[in-house]
N, C-alpha and C. Protein backbone atom coordinates (compact mmCIF):
# COMPACT_ATOMS: atom_id res chain seq x y z
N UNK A 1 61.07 112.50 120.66
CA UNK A 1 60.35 112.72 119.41
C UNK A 1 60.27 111.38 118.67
N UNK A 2 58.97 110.92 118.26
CA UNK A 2 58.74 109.65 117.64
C UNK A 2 59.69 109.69 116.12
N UNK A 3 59.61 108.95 115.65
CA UNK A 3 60.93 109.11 114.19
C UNK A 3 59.72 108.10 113.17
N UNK A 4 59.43 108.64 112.44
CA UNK A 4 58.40 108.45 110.90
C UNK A 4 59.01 107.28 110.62
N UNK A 5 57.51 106.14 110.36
CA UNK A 5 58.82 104.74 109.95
C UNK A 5 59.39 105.15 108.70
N UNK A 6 59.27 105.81 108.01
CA UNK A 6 59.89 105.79 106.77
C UNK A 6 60.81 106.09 106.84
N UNK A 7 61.58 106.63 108.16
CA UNK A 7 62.93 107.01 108.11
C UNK A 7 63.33 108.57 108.07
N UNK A 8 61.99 108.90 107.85
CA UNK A 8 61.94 110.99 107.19
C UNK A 8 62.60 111.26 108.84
N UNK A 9 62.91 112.19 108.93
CA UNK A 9 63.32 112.93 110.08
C UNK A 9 64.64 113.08 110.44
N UNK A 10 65.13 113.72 111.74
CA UNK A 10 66.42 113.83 112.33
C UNK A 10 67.21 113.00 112.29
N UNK A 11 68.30 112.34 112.07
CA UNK A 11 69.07 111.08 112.56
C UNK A 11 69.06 111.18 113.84
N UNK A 12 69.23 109.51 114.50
CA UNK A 12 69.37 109.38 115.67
C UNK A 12 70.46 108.72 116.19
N UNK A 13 71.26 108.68 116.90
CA UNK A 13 73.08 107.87 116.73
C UNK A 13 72.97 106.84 116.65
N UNK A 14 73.88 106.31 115.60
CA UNK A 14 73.63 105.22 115.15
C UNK A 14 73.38 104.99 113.68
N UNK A 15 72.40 105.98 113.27
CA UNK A 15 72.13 106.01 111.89
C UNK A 15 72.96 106.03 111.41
N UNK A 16 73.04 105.44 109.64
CA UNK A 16 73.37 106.11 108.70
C UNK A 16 72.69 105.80 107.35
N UNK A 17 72.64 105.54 106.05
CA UNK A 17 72.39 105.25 105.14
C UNK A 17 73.71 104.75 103.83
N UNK A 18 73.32 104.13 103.22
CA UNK A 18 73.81 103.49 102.38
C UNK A 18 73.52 103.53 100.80
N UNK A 19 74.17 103.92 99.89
CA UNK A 19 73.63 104.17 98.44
C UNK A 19 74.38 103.31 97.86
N UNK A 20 73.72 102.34 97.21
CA UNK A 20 74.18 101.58 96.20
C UNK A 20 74.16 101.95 94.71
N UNK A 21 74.92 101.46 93.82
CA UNK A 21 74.66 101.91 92.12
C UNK A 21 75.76 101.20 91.70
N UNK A 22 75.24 100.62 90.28
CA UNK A 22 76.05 99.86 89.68
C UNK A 22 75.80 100.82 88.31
N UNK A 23 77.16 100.58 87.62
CA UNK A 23 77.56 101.64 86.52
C UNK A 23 77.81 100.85 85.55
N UNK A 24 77.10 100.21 85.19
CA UNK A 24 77.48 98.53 83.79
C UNK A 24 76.95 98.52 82.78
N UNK A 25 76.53 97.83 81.32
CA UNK A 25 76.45 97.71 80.75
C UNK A 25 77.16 98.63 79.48
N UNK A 26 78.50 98.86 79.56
CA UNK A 26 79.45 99.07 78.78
C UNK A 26 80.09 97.88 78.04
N UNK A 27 80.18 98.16 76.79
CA UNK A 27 80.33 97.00 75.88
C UNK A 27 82.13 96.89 75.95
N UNK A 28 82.43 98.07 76.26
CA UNK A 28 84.29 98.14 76.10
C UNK A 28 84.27 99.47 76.97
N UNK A 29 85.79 99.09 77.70
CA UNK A 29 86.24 100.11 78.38
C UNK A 29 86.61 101.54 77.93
N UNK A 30 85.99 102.33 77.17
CA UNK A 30 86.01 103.36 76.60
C UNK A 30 86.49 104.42 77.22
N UNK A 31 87.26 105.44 77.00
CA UNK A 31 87.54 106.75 77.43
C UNK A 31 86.62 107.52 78.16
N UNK A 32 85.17 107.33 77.69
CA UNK A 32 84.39 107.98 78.07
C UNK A 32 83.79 107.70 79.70
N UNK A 33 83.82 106.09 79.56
CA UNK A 33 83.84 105.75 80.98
C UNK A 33 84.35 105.72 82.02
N UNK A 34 85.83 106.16 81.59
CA UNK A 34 86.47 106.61 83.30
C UNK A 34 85.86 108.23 83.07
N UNK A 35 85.28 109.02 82.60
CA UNK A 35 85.27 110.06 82.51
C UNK A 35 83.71 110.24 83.64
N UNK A 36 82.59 109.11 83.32
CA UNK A 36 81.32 109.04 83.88
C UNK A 36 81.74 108.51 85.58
N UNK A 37 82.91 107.54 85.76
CA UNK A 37 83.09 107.16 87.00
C UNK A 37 83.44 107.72 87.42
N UNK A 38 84.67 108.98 87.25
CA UNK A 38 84.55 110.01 87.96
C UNK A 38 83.95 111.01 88.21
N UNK A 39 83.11 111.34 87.41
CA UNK A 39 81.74 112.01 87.65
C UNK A 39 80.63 111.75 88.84
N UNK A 40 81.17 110.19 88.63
CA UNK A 40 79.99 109.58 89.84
C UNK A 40 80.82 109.85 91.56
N UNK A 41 81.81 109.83 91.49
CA UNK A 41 82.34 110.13 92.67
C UNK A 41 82.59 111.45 92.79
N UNK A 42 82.71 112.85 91.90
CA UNK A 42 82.63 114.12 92.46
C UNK A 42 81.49 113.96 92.96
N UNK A 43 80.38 113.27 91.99
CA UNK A 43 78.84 113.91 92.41
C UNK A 43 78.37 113.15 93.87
N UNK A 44 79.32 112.01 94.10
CA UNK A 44 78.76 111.49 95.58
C UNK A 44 79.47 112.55 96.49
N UNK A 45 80.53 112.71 96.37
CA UNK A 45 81.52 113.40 97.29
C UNK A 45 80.82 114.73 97.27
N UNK A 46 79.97 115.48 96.29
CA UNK A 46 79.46 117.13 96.57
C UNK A 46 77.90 116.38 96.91
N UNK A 47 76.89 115.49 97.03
CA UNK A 47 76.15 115.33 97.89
C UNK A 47 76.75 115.28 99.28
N UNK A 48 77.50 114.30 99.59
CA UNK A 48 78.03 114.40 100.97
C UNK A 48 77.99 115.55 101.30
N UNK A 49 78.89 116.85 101.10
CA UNK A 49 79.19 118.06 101.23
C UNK A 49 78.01 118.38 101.70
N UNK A 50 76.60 118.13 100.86
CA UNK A 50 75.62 119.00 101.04
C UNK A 50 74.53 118.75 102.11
N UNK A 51 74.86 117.51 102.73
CA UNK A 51 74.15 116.89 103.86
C UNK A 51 74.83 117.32 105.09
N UNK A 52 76.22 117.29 105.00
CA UNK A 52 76.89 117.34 105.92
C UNK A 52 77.36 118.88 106.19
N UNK A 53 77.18 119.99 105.40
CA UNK A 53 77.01 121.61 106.03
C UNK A 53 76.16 122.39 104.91
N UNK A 54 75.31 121.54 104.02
CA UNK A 54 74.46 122.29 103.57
C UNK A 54 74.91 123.11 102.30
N UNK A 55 76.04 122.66 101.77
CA UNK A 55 76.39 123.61 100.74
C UNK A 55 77.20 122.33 100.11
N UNK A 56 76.80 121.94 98.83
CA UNK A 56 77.55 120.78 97.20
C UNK A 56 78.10 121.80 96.56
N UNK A 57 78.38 121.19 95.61
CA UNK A 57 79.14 121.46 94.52
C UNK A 57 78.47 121.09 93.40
N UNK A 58 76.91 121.77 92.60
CA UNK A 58 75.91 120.59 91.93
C UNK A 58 76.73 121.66 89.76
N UNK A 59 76.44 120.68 89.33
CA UNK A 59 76.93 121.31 87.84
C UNK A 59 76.08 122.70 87.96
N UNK A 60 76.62 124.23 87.68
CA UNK A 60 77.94 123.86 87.01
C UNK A 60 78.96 123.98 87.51
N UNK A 61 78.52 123.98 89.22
CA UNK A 61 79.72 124.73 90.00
C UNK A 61 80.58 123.00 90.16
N UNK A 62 80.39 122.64 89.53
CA UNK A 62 81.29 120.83 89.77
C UNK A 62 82.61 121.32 89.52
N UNK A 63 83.58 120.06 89.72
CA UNK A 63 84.92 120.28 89.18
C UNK A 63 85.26 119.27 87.59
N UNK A 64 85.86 120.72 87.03
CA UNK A 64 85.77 119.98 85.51
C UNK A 64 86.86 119.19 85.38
N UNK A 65 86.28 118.19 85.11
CA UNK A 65 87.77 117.05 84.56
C UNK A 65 88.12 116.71 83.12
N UNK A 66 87.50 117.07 82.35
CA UNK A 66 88.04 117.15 81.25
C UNK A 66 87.00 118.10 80.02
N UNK A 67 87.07 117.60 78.92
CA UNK A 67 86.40 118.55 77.82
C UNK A 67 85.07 117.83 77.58
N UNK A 68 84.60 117.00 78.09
CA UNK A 68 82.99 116.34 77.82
C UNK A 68 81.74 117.29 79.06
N UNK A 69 82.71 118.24 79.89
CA UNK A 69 81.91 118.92 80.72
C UNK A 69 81.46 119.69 79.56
């Protein structure tokens, strides 16, 4: 099966992909921001989930970490 240059389709071994993101322009290390960085890693860790058997964890079924949920 030919594979779409854009990449759309099945993986083929070998593949994988890569997501970059930078989380910056915070003026001071605020409370609130370890609260968003861990946000950013449930929400990578329940995409994973959802590629890999089809079922995340997307809000509101997330895991709450504190009272800003």
């Amino acid at each position: 099966m030919d594979r779409d240059p854009r990449g759309v389709g099945p993986p083929r071994d070998g593949d994988f992909t890569v997501v970059l993101f930078a989380h910056e322009g915070w003026k001071e290390p605020v409370e609130f921001l370890h609260h968003c960085s861990t946000k950013w890693a449930l929400f990578l860790m329940s995409l994973k989930s959802k590629v890999e058997t089809g079922t995340g964890a997307p809000d509101p079924r997330d895991v709450k970490i504190d009272n800003w949920n």
